[in-house]
C-alpha atoms as a PDB file:
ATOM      1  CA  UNK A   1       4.831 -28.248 -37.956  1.00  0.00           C
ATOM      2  CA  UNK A   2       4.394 -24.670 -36.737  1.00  0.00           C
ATOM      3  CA  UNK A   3       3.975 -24.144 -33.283  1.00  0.00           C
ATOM      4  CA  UNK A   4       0.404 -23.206 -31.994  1.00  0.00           C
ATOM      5  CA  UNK A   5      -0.361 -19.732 -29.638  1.00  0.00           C
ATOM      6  CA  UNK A   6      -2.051 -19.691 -26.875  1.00  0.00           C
ATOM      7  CA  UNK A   7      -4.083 -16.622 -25.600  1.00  0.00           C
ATOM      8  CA  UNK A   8      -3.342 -16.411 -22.062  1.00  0.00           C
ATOM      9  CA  UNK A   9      -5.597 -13.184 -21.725  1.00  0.00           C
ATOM     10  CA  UNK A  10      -7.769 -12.645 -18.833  1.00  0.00           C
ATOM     11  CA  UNK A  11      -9.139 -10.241 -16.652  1.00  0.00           C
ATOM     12  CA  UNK A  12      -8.426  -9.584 -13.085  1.00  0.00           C
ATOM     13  CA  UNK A  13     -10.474  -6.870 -10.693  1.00  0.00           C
ATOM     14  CA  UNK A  14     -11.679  -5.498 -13.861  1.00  0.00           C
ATOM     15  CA  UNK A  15      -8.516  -5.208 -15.549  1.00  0.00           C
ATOM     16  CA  UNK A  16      -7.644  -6.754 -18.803  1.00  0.00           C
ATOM     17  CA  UNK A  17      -4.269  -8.616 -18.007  1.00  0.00           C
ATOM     18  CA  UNK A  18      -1.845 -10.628 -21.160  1.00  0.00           C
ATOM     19  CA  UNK A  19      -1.536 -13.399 -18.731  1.00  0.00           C
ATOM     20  CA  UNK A  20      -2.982 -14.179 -15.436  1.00  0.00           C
ATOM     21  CA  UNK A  21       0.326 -14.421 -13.579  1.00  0.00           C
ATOM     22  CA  UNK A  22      -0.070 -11.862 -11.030  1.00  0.00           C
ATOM     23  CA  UNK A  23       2.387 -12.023  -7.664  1.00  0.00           C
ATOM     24  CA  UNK A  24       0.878 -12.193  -4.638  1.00  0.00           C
ATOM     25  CA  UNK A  25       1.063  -9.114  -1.746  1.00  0.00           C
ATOM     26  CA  UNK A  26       4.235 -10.233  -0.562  1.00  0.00           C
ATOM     27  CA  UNK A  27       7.850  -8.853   0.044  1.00  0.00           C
ATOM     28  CA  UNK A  28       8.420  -9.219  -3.466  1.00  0.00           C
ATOM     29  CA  UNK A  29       6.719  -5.762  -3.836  1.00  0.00           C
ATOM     30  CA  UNK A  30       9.138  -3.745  -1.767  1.00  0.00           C
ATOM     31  CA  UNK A  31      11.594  -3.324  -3.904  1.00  0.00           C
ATOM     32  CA  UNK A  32      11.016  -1.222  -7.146  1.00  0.00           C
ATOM     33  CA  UNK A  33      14.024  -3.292  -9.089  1.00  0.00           C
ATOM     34  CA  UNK A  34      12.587  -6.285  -8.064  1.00  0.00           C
ATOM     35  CA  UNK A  35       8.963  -5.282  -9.633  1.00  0.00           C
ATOM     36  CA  UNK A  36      10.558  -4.418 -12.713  1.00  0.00           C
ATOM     37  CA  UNK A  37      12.336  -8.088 -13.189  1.00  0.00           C
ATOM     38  CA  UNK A  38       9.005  -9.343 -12.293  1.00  0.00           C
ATOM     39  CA  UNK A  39       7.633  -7.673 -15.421  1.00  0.00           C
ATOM     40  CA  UNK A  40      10.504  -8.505 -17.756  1.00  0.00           C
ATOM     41  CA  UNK A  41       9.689 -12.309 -17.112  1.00  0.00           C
ATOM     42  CA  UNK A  42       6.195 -12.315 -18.114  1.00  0.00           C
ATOM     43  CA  UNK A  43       4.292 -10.728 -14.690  1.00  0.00           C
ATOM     44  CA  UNK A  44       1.270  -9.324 -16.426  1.00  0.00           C
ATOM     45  CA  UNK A  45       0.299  -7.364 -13.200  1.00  0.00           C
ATOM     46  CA  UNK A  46       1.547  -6.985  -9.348  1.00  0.00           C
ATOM     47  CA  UNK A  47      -0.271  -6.437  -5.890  1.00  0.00           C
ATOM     48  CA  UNK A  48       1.836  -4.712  -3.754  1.00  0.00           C
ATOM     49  CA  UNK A  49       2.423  -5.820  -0.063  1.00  0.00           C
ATOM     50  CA  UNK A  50      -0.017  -5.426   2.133  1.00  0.00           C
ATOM     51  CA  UNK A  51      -0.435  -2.172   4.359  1.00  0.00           C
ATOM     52  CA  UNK A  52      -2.173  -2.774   7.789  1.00  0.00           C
ATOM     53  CA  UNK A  53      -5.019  -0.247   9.166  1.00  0.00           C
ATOM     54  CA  UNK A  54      -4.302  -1.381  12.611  1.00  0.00           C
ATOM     55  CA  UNK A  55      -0.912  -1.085  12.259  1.00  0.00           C
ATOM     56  CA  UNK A  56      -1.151   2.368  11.606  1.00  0.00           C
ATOM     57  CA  UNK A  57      -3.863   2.711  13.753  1.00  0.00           C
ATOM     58  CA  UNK A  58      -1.654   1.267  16.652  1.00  0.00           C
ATOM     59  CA  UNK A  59       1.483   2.899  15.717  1.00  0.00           C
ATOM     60  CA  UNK A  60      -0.823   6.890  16.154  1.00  0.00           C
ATOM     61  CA  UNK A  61      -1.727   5.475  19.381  1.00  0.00           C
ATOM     62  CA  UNK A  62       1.323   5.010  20.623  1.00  0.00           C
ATOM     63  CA  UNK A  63       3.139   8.118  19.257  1.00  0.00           C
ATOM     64  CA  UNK A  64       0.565  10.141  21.124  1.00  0.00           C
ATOM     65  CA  UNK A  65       1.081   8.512  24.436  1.00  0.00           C
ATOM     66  CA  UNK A  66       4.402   9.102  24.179  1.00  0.00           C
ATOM     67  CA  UNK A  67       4.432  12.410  23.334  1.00  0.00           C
ATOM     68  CA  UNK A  68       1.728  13.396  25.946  1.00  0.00           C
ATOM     69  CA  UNK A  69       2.970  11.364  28.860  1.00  0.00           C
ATOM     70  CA  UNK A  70       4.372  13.456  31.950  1.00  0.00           C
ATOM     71  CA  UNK A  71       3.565  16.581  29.929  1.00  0.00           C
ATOM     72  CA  UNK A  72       1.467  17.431  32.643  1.00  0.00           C
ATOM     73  CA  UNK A  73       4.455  17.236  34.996  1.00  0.00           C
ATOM     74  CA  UNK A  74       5.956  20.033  34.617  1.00  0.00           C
ATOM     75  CA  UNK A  75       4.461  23.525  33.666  1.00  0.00           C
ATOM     76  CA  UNK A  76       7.964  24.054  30.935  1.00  0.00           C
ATOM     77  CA  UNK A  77       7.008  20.578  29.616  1.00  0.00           C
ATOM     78  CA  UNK A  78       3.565  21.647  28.291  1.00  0.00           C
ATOM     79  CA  UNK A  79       4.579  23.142  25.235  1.00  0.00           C
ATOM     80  CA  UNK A  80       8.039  21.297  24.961  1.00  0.00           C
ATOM     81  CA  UNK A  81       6.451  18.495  22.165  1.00  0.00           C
ATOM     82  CA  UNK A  82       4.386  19.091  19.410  1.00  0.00           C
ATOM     83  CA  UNK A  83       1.177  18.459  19.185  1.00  0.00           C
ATOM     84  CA  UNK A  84       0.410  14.545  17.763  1.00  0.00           C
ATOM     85  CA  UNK A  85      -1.212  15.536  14.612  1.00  0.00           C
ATOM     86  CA  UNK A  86       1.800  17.550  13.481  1.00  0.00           C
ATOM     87  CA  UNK A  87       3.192  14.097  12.447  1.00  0.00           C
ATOM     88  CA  UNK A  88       3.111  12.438   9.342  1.00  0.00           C
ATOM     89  CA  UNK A  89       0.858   9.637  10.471  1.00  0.00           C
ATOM     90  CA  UNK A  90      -0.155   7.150   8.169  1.00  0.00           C
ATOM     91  CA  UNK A  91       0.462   5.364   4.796  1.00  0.00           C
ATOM     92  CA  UNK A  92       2.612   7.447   3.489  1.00  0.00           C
ATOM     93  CA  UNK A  93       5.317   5.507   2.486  1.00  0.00           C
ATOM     94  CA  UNK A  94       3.147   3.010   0.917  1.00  0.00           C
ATOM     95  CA  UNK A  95       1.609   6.023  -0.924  1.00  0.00           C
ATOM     96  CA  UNK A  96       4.919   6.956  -1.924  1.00  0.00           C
ATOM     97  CA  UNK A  97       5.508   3.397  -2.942  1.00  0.00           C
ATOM     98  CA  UNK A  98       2.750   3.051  -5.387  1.00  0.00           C
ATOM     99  CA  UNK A  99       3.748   6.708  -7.051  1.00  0.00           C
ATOM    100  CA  UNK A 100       7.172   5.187  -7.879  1.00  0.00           C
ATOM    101  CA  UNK A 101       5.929   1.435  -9.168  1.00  0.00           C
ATOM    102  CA  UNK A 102       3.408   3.269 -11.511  1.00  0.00           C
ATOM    103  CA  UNK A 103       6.544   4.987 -12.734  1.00  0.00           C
ATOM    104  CA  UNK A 104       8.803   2.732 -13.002  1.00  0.00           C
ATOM    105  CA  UNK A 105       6.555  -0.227 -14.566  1.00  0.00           C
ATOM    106  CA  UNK A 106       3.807  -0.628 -17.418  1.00  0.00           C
ATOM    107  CA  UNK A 107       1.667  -3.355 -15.823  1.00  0.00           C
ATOM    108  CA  UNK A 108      -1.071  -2.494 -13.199  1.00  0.00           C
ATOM    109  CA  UNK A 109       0.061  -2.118  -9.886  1.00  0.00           C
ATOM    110  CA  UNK A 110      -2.678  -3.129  -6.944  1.00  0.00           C
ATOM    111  CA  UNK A 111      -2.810  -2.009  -3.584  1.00  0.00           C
ATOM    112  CA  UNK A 112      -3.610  -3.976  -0.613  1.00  0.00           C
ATOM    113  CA  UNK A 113      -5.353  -3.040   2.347  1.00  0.00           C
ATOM    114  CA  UNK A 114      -6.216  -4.886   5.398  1.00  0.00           C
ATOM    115  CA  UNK A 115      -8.819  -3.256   6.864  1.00  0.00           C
ATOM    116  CA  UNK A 116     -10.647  -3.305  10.778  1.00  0.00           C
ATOM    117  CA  UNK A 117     -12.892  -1.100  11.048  1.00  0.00           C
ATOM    118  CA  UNK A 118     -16.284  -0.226   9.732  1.00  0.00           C
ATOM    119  CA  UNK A 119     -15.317   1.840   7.065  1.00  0.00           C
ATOM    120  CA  UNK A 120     -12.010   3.075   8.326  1.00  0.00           C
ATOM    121  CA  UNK A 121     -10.450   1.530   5.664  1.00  0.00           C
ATOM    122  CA  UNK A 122     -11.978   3.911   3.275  1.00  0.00           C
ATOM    123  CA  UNK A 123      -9.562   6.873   4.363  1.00  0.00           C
ATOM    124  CA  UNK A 124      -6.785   4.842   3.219  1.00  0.00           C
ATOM    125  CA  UNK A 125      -8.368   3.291   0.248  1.00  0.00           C
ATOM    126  CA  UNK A 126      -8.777   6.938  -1.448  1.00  0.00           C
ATOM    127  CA  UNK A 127      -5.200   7.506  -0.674  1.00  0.00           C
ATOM    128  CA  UNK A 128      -4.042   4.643  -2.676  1.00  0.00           C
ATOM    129  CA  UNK A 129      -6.273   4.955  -5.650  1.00  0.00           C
ATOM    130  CA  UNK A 130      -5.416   9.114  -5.605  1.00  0.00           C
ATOM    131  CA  UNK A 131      -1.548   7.661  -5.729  1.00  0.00           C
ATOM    132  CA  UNK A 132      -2.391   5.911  -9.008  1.00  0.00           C
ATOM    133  CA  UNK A 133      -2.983   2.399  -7.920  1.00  0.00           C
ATOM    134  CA  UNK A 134      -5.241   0.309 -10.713  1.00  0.00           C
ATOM    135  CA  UNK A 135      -7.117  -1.486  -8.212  1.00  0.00           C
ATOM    136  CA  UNK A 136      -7.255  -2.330  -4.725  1.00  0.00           C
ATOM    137  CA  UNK A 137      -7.182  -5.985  -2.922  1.00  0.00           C
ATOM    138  CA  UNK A 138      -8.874  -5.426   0.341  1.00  0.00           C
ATOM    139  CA  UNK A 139      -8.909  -7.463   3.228  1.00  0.00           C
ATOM    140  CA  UNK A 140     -11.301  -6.679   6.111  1.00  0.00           C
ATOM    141  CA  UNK A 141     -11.486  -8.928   9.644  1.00  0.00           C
END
């Protein structure tokens, strides 16, 4: 009796997938090795872990009030930091992050975004898909 095949084919965010075994944002993303093993045993896509628009939101916040507190102390402290926005703020190692998965696998990588504020979100969303993400999971409370 010869076995019988079954088409596992489906679509997922508009992508046509072999299989709809797709891990979940988690850790598991993280590592680019990892990814790849994922693939090799039948993962027919992967959405990366999630990156946090108030985390980076939060984080900017922060780096400024550091930098700027006391720097009105002292007249030789005014010019002793530089200015906030001369930092790399932002996604950019999850930017970096999807540039290497597309390179390093075949099946479509997905971003993830959790997003909170009304349209903030967007900024960051353009950023992944200009990094090559196929399609973005987005989260917004």
């Amino acid at each position: 009796m010869k076995a019988e095949t079954v088409d596992l084919r489906t679509t997922y965010l508009g992508l046509e997938l072999k299989n709809p075994v797709v891990p979940a944002a988690s850790p598991l993303s993280r590592d680019v090795g990892t990814v790849r093993a994922l693939e090799d045993n039948g993962a027919a896509a992967i959405v990366m872990f999630s990156l946090f628009e108030e985390q980076i939101r939060h984080e900017a916040r922060e780096l400024a009030h550091y930098l700027e507190h006391g720097t009105e102390s002292y007249a030789e402290a005014l010019t002793f930091f530089p200015e906030a926005e001369a930092y790399a703020l932002g996604p950019d190692e999850y930017i970096d992050h999807v540039r290497r998965l597309k390179k390093a696998v075949d099946i479509p990588v997905i971003g993830s975004l959790n997003g909170v504020t009304t349209g903030g979100w967007i900024d960051y969303a353009r950023k992944i898909e200009a990094a090559g993400a196929d399609a973005l999971e987005l989260n917004v409370y």
